[in-house]
C-alpha atoms as a PDB file:
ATOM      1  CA  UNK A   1     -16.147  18.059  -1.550  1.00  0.00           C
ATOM      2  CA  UNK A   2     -16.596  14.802  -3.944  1.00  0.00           C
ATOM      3  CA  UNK A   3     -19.507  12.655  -1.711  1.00  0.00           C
ATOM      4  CA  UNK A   4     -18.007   9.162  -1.050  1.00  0.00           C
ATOM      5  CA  UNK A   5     -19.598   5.903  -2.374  1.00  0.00           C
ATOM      6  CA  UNK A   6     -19.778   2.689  -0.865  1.00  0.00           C
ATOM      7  CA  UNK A   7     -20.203  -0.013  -2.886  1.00  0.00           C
ATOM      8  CA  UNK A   8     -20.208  -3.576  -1.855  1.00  0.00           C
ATOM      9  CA  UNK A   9     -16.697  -4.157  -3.992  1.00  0.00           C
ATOM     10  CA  UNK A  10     -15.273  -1.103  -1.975  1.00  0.00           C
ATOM     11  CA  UNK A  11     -16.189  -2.493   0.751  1.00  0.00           C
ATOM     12  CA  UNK A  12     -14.910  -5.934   0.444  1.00  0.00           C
ATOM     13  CA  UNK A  13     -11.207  -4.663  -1.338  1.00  0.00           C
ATOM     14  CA  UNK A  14     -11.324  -2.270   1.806  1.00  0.00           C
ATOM     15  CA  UNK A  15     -11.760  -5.148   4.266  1.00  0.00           C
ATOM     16  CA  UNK A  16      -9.073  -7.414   2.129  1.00  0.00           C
ATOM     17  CA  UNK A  17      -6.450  -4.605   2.916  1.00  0.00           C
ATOM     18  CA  UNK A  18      -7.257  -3.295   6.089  1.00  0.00           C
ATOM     19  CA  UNK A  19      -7.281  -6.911   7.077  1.00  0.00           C
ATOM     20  CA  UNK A  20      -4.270  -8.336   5.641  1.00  0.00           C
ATOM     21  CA  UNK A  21      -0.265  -7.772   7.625  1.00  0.00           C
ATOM     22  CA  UNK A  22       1.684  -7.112   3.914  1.00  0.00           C
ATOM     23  CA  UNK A  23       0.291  -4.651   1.212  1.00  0.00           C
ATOM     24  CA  UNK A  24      -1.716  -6.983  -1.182  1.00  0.00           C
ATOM     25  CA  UNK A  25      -0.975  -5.979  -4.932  1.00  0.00           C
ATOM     26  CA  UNK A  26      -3.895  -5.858  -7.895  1.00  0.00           C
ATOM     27  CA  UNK A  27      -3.778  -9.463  -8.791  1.00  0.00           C
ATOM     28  CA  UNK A  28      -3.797 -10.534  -4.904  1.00  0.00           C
ATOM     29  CA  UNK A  29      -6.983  -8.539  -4.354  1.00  0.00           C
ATOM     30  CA  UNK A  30      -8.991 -10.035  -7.409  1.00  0.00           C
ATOM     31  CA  UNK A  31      -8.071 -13.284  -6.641  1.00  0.00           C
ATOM     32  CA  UNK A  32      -8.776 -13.019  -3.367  1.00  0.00           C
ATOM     33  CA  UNK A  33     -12.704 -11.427  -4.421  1.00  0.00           C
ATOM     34  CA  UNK A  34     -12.969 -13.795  -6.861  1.00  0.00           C
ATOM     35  CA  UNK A  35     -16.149 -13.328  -9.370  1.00  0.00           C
ATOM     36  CA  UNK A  36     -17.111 -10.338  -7.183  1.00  0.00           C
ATOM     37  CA  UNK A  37     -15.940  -7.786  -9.894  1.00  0.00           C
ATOM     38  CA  UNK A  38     -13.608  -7.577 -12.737  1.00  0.00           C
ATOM     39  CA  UNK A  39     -10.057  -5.990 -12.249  1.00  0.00           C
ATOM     40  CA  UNK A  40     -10.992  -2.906 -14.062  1.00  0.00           C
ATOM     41  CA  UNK A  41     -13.569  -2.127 -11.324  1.00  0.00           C
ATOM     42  CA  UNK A  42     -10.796  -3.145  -8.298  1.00  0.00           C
ATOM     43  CA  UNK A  43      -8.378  -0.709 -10.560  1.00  0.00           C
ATOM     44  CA  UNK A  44     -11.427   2.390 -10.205  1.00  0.00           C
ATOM     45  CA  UNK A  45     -11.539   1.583  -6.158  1.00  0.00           C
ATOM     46  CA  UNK A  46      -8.382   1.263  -5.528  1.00  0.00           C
ATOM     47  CA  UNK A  47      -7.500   4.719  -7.190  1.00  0.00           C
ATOM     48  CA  UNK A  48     -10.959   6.334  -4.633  1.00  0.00           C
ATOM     49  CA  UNK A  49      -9.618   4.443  -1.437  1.00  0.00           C
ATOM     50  CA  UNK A  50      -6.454   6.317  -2.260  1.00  0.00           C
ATOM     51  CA  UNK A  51      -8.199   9.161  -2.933  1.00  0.00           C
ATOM     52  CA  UNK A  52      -9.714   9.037  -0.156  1.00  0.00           C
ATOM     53  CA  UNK A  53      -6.939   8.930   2.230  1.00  0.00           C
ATOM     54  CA  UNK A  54      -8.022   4.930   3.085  1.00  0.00           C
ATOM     55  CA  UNK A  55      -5.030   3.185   1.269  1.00  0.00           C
ATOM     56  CA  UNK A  56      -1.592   4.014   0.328  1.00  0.00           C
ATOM     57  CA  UNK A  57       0.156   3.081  -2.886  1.00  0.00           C
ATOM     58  CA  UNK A  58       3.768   1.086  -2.613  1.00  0.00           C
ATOM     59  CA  UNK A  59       6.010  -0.107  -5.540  1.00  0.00           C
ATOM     60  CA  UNK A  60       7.824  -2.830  -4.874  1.00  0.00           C
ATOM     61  CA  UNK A  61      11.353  -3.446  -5.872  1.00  0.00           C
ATOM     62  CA  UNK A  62      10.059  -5.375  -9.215  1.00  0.00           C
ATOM     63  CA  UNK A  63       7.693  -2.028 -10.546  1.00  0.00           C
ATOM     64  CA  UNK A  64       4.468  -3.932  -8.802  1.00  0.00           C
ATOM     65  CA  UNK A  65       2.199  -1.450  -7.489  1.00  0.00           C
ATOM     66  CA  UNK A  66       0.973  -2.846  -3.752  1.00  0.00           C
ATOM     67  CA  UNK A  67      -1.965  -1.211  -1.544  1.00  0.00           C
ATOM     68  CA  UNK A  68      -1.608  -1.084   2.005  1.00  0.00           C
ATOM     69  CA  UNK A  69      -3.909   0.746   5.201  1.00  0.00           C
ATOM     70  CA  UNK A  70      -3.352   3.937   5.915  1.00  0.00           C
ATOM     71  CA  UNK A  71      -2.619   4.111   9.392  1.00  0.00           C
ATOM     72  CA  UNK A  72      -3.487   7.945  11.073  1.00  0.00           C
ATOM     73  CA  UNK A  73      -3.503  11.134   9.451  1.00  0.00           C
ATOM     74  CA  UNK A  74      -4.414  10.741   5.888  1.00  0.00           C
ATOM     75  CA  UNK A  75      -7.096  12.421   4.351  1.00  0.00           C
ATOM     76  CA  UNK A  76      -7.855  13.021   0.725  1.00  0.00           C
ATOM     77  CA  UNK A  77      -5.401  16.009   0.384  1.00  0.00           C
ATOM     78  CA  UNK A  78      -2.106  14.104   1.412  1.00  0.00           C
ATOM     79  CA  UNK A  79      -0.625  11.078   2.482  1.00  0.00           C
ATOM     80  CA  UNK A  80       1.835  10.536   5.075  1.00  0.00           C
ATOM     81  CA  UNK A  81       3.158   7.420   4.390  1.00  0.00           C
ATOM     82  CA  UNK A  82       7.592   8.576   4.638  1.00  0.00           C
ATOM     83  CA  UNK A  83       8.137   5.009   6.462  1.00  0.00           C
ATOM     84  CA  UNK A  84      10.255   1.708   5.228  1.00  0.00           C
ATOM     85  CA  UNK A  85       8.654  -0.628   3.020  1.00  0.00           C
ATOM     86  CA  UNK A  86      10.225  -3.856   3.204  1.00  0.00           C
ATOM     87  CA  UNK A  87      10.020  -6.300   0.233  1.00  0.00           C
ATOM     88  CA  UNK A  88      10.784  -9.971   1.163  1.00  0.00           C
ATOM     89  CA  UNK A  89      13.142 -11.465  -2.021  1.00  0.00           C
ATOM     90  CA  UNK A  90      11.673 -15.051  -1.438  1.00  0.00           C
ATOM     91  CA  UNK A  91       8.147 -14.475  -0.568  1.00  0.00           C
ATOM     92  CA  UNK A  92       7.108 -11.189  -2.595  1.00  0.00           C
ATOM     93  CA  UNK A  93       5.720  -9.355   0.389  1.00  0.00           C
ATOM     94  CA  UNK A  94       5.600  -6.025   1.118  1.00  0.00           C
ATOM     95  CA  UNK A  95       5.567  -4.618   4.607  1.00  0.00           C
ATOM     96  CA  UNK A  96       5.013  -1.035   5.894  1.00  0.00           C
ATOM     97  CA  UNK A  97       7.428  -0.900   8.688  1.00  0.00           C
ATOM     98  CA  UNK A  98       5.791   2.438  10.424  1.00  0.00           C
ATOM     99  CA  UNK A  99       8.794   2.832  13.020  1.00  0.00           C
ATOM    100  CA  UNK A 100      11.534   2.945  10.863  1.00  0.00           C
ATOM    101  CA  UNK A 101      12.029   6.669   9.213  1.00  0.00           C
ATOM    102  CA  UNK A 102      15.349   7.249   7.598  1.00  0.00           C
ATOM    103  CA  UNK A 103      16.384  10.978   8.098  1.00  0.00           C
ATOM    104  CA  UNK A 104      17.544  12.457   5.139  1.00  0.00           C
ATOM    105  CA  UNK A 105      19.384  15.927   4.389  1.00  0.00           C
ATOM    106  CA  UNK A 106      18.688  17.677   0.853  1.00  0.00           C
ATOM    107  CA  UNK A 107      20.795  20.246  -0.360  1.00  0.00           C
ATOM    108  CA  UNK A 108      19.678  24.038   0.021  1.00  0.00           C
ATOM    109  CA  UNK A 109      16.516  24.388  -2.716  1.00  0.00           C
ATOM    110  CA  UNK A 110      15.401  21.228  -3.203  1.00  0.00           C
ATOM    111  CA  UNK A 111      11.912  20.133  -1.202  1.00  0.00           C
ATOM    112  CA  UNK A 112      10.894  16.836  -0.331  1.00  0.00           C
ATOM    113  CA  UNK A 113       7.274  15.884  -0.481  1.00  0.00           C
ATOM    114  CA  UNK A 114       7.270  12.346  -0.554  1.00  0.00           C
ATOM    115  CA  UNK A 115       9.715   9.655   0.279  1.00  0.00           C
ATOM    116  CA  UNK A 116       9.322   5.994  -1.422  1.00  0.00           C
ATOM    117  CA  UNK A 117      11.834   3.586   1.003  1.00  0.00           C
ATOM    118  CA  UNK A 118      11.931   0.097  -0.238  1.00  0.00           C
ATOM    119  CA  UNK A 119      14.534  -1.983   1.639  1.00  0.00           C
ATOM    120  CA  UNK A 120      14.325  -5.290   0.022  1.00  0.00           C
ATOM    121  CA  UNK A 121      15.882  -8.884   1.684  1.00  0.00           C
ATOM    122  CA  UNK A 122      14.068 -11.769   3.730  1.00  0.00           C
ATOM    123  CA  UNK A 123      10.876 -11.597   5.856  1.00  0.00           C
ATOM    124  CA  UNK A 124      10.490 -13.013   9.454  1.00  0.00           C
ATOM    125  CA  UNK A 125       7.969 -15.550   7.905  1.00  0.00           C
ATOM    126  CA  UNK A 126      10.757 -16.981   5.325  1.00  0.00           C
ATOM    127  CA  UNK A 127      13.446 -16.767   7.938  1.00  0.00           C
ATOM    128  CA  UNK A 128      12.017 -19.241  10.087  1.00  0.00           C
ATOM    129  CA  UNK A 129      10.995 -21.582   7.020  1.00  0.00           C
ATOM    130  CA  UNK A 130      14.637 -21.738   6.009  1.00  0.00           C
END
């Protein structure tokens, strides 16, 4: 088993995510560290706090790669992360809405191992602003 490294970077990008309600996307995260590292270096932890089973990877509806928590049983082997992501149109959020798990029926021979569900429309937050 590959030993795990913690660096202070790791551990700050880890704290931005686990700490933050929508999944936070590459340039959120460096602006948010600031001179702390350069964006290759947030692009190598990113890719071991997946690895690790510590964040999950979401596309949004515009091809933007977003990191959220893992929440439960994710280890290094597999994620478990078949749950609605909703992507707000107005404020570019992402959320992982863990309750909501569409069922879905594949014909005979085909095997699902990973479902991507990306409902996009308007956020709590912007509903109330409008």
């Amino acid at each position: 088993m590959k030993q795990v490294r913690n660096t202070h970077a790791k551990t700050e990008i880890l704290n931005l995510i686990n700490g933050s309600e929508v999944a936070l996307s590459h340039s959120d995260i460096q602006k948010q560290l600031g001179d702390l590292c350069n964006r290759v270096t947030i692009y190598r932890v990113l890719e071991r706090l997946e690895n690790e089973g510590a964040i999950h990877r979401i596309v949004n509806v515009d091809g933007v790669v977003n990191f959220a928590k893992c929440i439960g049983k994710c280890t290094h082997e597999q994620h478990f992360h078949n749950h609605v992501h909703f992507n707000c149109k107005k404020c570019h959020s992402v959320t992982c809405i863990e309750n909501a798990i569409p069922e879905i029926s594949l014909p005979e021979h085909f095997i699902a191992e990973e479902y991507n569900f990306i409902i996009s429309g308007v956020c709590p937050k912007c509903t109330m602003e409008a």
